[in-house]
Protein backbone atom coordinates (compact mmCIF):
# COMPACT_ATOMS: atom_id res chain seq x y z
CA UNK A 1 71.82 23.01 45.98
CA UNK A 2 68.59 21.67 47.14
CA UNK A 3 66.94 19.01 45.49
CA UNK A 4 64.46 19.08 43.54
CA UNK A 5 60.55 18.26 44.59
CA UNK A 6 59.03 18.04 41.47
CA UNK A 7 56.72 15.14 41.72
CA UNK A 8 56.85 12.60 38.29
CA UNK A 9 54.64 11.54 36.34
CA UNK A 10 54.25 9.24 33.22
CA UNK A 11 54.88 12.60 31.12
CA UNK A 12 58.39 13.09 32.41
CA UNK A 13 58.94 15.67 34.85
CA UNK A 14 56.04 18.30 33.31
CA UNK A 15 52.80 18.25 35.79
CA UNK A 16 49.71 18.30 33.51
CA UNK A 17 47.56 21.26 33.37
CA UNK A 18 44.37 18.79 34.26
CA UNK A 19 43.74 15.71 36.28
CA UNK A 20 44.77 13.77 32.80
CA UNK A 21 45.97 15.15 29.64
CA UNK A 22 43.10 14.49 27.61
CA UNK A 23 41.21 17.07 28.73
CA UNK A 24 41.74 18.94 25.42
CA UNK A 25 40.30 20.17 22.26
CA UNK A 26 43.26 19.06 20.09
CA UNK A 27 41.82 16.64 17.67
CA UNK A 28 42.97 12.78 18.70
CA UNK A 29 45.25 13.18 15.18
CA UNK A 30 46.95 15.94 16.41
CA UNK A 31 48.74 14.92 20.10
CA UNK A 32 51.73 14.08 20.63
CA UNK A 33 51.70 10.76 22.17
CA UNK A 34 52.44 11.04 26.08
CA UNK A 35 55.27 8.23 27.29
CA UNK A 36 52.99 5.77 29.40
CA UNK A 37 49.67 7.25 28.46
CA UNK A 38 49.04 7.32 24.79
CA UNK A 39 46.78 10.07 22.78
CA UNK A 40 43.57 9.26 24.60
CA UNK A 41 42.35 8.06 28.47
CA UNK A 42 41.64 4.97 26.82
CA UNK A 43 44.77 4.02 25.75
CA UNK A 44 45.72 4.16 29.38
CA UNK A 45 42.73 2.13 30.77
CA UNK A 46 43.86 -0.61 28.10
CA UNK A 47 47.37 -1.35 30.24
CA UNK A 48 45.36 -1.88 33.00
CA UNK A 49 42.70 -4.39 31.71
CA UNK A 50 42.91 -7.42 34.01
CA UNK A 51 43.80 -11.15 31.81
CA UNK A 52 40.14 -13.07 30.51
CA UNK A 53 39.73 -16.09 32.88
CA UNK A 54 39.91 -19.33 30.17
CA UNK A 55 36.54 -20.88 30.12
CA UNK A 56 36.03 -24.54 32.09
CA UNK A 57 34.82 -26.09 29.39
CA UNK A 58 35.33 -26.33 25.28
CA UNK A 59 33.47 -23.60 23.44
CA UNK A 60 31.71 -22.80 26.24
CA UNK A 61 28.07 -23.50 25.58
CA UNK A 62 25.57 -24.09 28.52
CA UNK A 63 22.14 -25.83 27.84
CA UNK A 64 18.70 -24.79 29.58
CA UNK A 65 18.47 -28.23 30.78
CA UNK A 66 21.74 -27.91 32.61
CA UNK A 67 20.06 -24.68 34.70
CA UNK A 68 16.64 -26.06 35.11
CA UNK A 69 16.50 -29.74 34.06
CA UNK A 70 14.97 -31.61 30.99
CA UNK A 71 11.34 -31.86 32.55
CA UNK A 72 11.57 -27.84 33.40
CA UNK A 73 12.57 -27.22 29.37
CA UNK A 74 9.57 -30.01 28.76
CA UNK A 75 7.34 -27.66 29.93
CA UNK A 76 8.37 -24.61 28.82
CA UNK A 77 8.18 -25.45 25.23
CA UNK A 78 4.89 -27.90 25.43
CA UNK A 79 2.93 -26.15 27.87
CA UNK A 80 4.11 -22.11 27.70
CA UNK A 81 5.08 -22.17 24.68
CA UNK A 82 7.22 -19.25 25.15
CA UNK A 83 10.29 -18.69 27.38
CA UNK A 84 10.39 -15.82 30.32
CA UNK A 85 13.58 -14.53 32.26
CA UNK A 86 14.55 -11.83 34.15
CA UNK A 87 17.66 -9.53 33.87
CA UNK A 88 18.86 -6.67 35.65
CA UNK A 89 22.36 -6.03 37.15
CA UNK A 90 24.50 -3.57 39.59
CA UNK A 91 22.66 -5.28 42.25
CA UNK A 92 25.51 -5.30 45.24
CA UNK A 93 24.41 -3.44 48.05
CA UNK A 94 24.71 -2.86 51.80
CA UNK A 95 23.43 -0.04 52.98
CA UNK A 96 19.44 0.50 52.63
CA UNK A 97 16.45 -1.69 51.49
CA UNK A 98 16.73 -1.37 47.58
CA UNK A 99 18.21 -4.33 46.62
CA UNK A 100 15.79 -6.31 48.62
CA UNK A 101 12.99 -4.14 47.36
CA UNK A 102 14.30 -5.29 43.40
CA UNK A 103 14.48 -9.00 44.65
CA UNK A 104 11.32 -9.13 46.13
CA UNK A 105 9.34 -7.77 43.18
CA UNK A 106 11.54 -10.38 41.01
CA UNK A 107 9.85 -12.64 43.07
CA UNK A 108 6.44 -12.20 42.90
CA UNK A 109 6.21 -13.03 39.60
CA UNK A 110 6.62 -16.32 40.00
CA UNK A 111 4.13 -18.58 40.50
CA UNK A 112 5.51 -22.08 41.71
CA UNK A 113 2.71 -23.91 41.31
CA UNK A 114 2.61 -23.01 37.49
CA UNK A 115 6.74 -23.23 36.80
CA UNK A 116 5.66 -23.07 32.98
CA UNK A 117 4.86 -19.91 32.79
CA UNK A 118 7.10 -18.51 35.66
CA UNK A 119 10.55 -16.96 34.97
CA UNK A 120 13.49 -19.56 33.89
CA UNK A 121 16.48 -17.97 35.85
CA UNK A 122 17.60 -14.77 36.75
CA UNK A 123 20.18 -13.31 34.17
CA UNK A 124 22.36 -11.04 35.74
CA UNK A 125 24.11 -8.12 33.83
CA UNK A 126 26.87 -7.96 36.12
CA UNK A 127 28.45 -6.16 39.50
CA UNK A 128 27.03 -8.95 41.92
CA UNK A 129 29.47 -7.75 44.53
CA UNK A 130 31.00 -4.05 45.14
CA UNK A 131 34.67 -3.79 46.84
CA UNK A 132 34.49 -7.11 49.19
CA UNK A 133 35.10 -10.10 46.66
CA UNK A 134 35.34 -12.63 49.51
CA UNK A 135 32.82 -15.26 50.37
CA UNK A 136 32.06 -12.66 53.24
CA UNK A 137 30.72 -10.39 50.65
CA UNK A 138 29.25 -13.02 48.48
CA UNK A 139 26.65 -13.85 51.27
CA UNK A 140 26.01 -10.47 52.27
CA UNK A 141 25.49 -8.91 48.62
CA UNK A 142 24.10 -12.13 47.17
CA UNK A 143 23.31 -15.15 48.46
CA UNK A 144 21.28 -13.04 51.39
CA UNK A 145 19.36 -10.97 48.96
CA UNK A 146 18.26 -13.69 46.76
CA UNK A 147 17.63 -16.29 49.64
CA UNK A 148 13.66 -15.88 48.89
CA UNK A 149 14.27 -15.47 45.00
CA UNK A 150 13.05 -19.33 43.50
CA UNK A 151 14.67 -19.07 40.26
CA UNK A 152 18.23 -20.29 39.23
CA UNK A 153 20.51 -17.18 38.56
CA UNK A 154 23.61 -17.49 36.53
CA UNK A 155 25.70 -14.45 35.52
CA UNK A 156 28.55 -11.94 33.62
CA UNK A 157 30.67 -10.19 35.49
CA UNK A 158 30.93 -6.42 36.23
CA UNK A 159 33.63 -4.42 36.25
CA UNK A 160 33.29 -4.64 40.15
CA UNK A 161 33.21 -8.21 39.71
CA UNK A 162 37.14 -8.12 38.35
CA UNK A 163 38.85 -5.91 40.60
CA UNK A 164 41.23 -6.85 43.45
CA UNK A 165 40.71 -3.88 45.59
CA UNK A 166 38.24 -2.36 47.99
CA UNK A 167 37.17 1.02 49.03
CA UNK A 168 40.33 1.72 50.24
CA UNK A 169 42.29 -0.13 47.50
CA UNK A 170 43.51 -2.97 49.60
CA UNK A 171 43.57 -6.15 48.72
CA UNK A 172 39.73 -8.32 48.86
CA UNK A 173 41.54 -11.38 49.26
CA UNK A 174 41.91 -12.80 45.67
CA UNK A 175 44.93 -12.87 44.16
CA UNK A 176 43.49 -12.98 40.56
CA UNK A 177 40.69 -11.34 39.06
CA UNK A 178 37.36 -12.59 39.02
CA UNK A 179 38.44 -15.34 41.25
CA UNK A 180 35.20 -14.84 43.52
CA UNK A 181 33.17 -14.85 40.67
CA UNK A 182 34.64 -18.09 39.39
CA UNK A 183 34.02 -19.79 42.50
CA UNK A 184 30.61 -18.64 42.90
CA UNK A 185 29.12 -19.22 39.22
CA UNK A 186 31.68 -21.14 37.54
CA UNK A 187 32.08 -24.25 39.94
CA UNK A 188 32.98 -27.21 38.31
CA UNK A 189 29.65 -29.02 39.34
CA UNK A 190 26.24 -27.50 40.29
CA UNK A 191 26.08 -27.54 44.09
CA UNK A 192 26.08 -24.65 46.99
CA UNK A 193 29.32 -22.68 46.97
CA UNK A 194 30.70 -22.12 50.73
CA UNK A 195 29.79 -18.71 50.31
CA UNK A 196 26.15 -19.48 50.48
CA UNK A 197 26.78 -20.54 54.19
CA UNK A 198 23.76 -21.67 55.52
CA UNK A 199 21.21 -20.30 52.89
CA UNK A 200 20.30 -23.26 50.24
CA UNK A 201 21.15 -21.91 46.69
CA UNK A 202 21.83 -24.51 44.10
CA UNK A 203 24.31 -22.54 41.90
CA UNK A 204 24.89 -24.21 38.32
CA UNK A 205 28.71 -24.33 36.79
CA UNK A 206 28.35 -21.79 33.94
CA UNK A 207 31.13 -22.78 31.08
CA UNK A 208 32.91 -19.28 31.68
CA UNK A 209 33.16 -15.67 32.20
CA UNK A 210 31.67 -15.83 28.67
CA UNK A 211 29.49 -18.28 27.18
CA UNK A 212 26.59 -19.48 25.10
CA UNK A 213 23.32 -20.29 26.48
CA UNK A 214 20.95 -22.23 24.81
CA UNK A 215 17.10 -22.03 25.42
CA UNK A 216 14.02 -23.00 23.83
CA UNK A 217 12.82 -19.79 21.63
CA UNK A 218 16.17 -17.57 22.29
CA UNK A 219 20.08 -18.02 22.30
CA UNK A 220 21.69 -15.71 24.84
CA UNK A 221 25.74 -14.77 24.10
CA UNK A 222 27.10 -13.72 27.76
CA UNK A 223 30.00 -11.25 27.31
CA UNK A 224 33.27 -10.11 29.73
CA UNK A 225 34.11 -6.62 29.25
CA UNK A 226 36.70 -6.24 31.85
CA UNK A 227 37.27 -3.99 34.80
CA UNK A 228 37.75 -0.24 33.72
CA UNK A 229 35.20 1.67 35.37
CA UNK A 230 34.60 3.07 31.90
CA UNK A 231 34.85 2.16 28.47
CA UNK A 232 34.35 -1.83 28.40
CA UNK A 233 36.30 -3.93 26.60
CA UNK A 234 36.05 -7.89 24.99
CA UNK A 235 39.49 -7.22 23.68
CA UNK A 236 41.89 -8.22 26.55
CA UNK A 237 44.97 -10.89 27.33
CA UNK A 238 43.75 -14.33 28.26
CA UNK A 239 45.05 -16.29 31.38
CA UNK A 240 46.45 -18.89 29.12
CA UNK A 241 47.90 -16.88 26.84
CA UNK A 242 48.82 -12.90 27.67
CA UNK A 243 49.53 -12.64 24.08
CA UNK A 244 46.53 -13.28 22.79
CA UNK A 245 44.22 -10.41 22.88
CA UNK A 246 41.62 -12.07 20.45
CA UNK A 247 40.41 -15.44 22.33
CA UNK A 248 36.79 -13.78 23.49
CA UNK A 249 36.43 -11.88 20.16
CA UNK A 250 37.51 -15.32 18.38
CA UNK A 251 35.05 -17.50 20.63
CA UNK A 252 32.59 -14.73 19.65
CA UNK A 253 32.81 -15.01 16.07
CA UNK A 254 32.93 -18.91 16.13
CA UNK A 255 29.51 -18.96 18.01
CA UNK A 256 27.51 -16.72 16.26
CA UNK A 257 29.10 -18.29 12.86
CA UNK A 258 27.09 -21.76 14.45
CA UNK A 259 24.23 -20.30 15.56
CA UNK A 260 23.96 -18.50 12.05
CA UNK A 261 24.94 -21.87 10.29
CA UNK A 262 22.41 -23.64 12.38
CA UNK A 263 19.44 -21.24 11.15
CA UNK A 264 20.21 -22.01 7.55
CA UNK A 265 20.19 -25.91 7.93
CA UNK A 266 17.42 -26.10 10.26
CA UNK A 267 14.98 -23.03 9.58
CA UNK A 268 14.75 -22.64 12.87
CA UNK A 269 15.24 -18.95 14.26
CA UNK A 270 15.30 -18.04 17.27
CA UNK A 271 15.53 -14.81 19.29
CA UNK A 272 19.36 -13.88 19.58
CA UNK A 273 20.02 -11.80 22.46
CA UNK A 274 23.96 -10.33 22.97
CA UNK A 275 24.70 -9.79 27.13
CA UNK A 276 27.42 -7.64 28.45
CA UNK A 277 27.93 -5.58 31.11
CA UNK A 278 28.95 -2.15 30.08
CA UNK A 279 26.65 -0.34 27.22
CA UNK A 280 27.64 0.65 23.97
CA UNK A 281 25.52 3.45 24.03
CA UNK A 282 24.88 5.28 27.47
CA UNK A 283 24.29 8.67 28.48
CA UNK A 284 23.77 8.16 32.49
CA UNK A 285 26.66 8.59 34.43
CA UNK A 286 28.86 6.16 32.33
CA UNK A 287 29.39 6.75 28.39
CA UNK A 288 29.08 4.92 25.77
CA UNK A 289 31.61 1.99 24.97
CA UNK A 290 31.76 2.69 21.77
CA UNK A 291 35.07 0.77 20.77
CA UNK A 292 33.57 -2.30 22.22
CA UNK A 293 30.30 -2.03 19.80
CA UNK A 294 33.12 -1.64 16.55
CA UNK A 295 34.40 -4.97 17.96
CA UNK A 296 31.28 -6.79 19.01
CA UNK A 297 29.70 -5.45 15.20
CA UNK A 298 33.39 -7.10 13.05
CA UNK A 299 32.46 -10.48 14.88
CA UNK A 300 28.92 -10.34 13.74
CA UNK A 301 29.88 -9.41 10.19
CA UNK A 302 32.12 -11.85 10.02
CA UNK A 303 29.94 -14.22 10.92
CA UNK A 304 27.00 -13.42 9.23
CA UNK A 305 24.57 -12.55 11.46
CA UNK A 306 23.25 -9.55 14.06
CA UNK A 307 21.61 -9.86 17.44
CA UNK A 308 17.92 -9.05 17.75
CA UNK A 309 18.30 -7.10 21.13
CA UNK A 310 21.44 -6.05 23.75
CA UNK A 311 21.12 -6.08 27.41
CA UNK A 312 23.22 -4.00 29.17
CA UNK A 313 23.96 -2.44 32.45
CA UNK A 314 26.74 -0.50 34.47
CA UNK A 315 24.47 3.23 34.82
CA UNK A 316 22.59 2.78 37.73
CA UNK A 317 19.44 3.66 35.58
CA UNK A 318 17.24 2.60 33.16
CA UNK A 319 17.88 3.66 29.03
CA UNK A 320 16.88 2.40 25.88
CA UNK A 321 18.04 2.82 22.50
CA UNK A 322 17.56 1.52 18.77
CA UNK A 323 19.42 1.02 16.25
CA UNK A 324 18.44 1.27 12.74
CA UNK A 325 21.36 -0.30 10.61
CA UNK A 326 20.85 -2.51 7.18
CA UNK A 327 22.63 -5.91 7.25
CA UNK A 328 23.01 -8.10 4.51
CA UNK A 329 20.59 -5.92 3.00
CA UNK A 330 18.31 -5.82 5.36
CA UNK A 331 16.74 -3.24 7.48
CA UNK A 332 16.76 -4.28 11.32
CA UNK A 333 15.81 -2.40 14.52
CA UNK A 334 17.76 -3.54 16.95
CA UNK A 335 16.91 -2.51 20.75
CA UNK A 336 19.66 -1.23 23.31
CA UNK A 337 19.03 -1.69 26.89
CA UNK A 338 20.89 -0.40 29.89
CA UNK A 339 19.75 -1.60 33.25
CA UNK A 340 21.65 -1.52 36.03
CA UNK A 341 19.37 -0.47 38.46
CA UNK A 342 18.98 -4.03 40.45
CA UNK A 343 19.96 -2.69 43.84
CA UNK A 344 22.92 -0.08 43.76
CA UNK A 345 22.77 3.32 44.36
CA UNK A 346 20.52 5.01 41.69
CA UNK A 347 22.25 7.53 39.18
CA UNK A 348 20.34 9.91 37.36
CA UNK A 349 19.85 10.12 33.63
CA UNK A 350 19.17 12.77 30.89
CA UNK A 351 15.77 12.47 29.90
CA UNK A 352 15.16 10.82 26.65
CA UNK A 353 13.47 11.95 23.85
CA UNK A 354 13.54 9.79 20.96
CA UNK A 355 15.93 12.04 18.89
CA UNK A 356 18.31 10.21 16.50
CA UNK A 357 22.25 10.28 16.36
CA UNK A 358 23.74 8.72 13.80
CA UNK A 359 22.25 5.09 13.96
CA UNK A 360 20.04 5.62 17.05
CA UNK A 361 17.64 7.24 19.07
CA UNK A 362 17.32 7.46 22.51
CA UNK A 363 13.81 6.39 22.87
CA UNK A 364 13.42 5.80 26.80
CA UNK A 365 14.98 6.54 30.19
CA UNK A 366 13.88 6.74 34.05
CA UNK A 367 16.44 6.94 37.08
CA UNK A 368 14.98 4.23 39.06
CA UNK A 369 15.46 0.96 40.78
CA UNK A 370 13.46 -1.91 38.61
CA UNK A 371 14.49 -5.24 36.26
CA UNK A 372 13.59 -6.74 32.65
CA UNK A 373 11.30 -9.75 32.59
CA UNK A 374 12.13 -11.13 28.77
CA UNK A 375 9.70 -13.15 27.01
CA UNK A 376 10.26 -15.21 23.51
CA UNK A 377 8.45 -17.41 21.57
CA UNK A 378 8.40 -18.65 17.90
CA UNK A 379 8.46 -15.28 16.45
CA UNK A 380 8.75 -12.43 19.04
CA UNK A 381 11.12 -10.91 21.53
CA UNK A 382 9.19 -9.36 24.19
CA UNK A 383 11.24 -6.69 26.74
CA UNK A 384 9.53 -4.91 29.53
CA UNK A 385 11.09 -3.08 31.83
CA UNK A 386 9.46 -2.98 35.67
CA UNK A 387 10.12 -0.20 37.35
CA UNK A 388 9.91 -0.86 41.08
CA UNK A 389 8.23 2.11 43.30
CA UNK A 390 8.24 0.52 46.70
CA UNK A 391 7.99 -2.33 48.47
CA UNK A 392 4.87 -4.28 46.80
CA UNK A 393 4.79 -1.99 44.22
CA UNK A 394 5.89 -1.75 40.74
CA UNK A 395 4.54 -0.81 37.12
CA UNK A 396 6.00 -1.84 33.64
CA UNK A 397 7.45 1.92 32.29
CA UNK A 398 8.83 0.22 28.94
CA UNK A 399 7.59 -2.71 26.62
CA UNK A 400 8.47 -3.61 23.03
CA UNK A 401 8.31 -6.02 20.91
CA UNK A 402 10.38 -7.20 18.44
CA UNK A 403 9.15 -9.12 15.08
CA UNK A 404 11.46 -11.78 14.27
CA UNK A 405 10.62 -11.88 10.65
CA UNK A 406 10.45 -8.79 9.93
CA UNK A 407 13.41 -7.10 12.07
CA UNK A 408 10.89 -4.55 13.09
CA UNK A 409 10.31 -3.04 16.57
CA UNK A 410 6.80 -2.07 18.50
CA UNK A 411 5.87 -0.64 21.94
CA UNK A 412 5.69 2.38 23.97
């Protein structure tokens, strides 16, 4: 008899009808759970999340000084008044001018001889490098890019950021994920990584893959949500512990507990903005990460406190939403941005019209190449977002404004 040449597959010896099995209009509660795959895609993607690099530090909480220096923070709150940054991400790129063209607009809006007012750092939203995570690809899809940018950058990583394969899924060289990334950002003292070669970029040592950064006017909470191309996740193994799925959502709750605690005993309150790479709500060319939100919103309950704004990335595009949700019996507006548009190919985007769904609208959208300068002071949260036309050319296409006191949100 001949034998058989029925290829496997994790369903037994059945091919499925579609690419995956989840292609379906059978509710979720109805499926019979697939050996090796689960009821849903994502239940798949979860077996394949990579382990959360532990951070390098305890609690992993970065000062302002420790990016710019005491004298830079000096005049930021005595002189400004007000703190400005940038933030964009999906920035790696070889092929074209558009990354460059994203840089160099960054750039311009600095003003060296007035570092007050000028932008802090660059905040990147993640996917620094695509498919080559070697110091070969570090210099060519950052440190080259950037080597006329003046500002400090520091960074969470991408999905692209984690993997351990290239285009043609061979090995990149590191033999655990994010281990570029680590070496590049996370350095155990601020000095010029090898990958930087011959281009002068004094690189800080961020605390972690996720961390705490504390500025004059604003607290920004840097998030990891893993490799999958799509959904994100903050739930994953550690490196120090594969059986702990909870250390980033634990971290998370501890620090916004503080920085809730530390409103209440000081009065002070700043601007609390919540980074992470992949977008909880998205409708350009990645979805929403919706489990990731349910996860991100139990640590906030928990601890008592919600973030005035999310920055986002992972569509090559630029979207913003707003939420409208009461907490502890409040009513809070809460702006969504997605803006991964720093370099990378550009994606296109449904156009949005400010209709609602559920907790939010979709209020803004444009498939092009541009960046968010942020601005905070004593009691707003300023977001623009520049879109970038051409070279030595650009326009702000989004600006609100968010009233710390009163939870509410203005702009165009």
């Amino acid at each position: 008899m001949a034998k058989s040449t029925k290829p496997a597959n994790t369903a037994g010896n059945q091919a499925f009808r579609f690419a995956h099995p989840f292609f379906t209009d059978v509710p979720i509660s109805k499926r019979k759970k697939i050996a090796g795959v689960g009821t849903r895609m994502t239940d798949f993607i979860q077996t394949q999340l990579q382990p959360i690099p532990d951070p390098i530090r305890p609690k992993s909480v970065m000062t302002l000084e420790e990016v710019i220096g005491s004298s830079g923070v000096t005049e930021i709150v005595d002189q400004a008044k007000q703190i400005v940054f940038h933030a964009t991400g999906d920035t790696g790129e070889l092929a074209g001018n558009s990354q460059q063209m994203v840089a160099d607009a960054m750039t311009s809006d600095y003003d060296i001889s007035n570092p007050a007012t000028s932008p802090a750092f660059f905040y990147h939203l993640g996917d620094v490098d695509y498919y080559d995570n070697t110091d070969q690809g570090y210099h060519a899809q950052f440190y080259e890019p950037y080597k006329k940018y003046p500002g400090k950058i520091i960074a969470i990583p991408g999905n692209h950021d984690g993997e351990l394969f290239n285009w043609a899924n061979k090995s990149t060289g590191q033999t655990k994920t994010l281990e570029a990334f680590m070496r590049n950002f996370c350095q155990p003292t601020a000095g010029v990584p090898p990958a930087a070669g011959t281009i002068y970029r004094q690189m800080v040592s961020q605390p972690g893959v996720y961390f705490l950064l504390q500025c004059p006017f604003v607290d920004i909470v840097g998030l990891y949500s893993n490799m999958a191309e799509n959904p994100g996740y903050i739930v994953a193994p550690s490196e120090s512990d594969p059986n702990n799925t909870h250390t980033q959502t634990d971290w998370l709750t501890a620090t916004l507990t503080g920085i809730a605690q530390n409103r209440t005993q000081t009065g002070e309150r700043k601007a609390l903005i919540i980074a992470v790479h992949h977008p909880p709500f998205s409708v350009g060319a990645h979805s929403s990460s919706t489990e990731m939100l349910g996860d991100i919103d139990t640590c906030c309950n928990a601890a008592g406190i919600m973030p005035d704004a999310f920055l986002t990335a992972h569509s090559h595009n630029m979207q913003r939403y707003t939420r409208y949700i009461t907490f502890n019996g409040k009513s809070m507006q809460i702006p969504f941005f997605v803006c991964g548009c720093g370099g990378r190919k550009i994606q296109p985007v449904i156009q949005a019209t400010g209709a609602r769904s559920g907790d939010h609208s979709y209020d803004k959208s444009v498939s092009a190449y541009g960046y968010l300068k942020v601005t905070a002071d004593s009691k707003t949260l300023n977001i623009q977002f520049i879109e970038v036309l051409a070279e030595d050319e650009k326009q702000v296409f989004d600006n609100v404004t968010i009233d710390l006191a009163t939870n509410t949100l203005t702009g165009n």
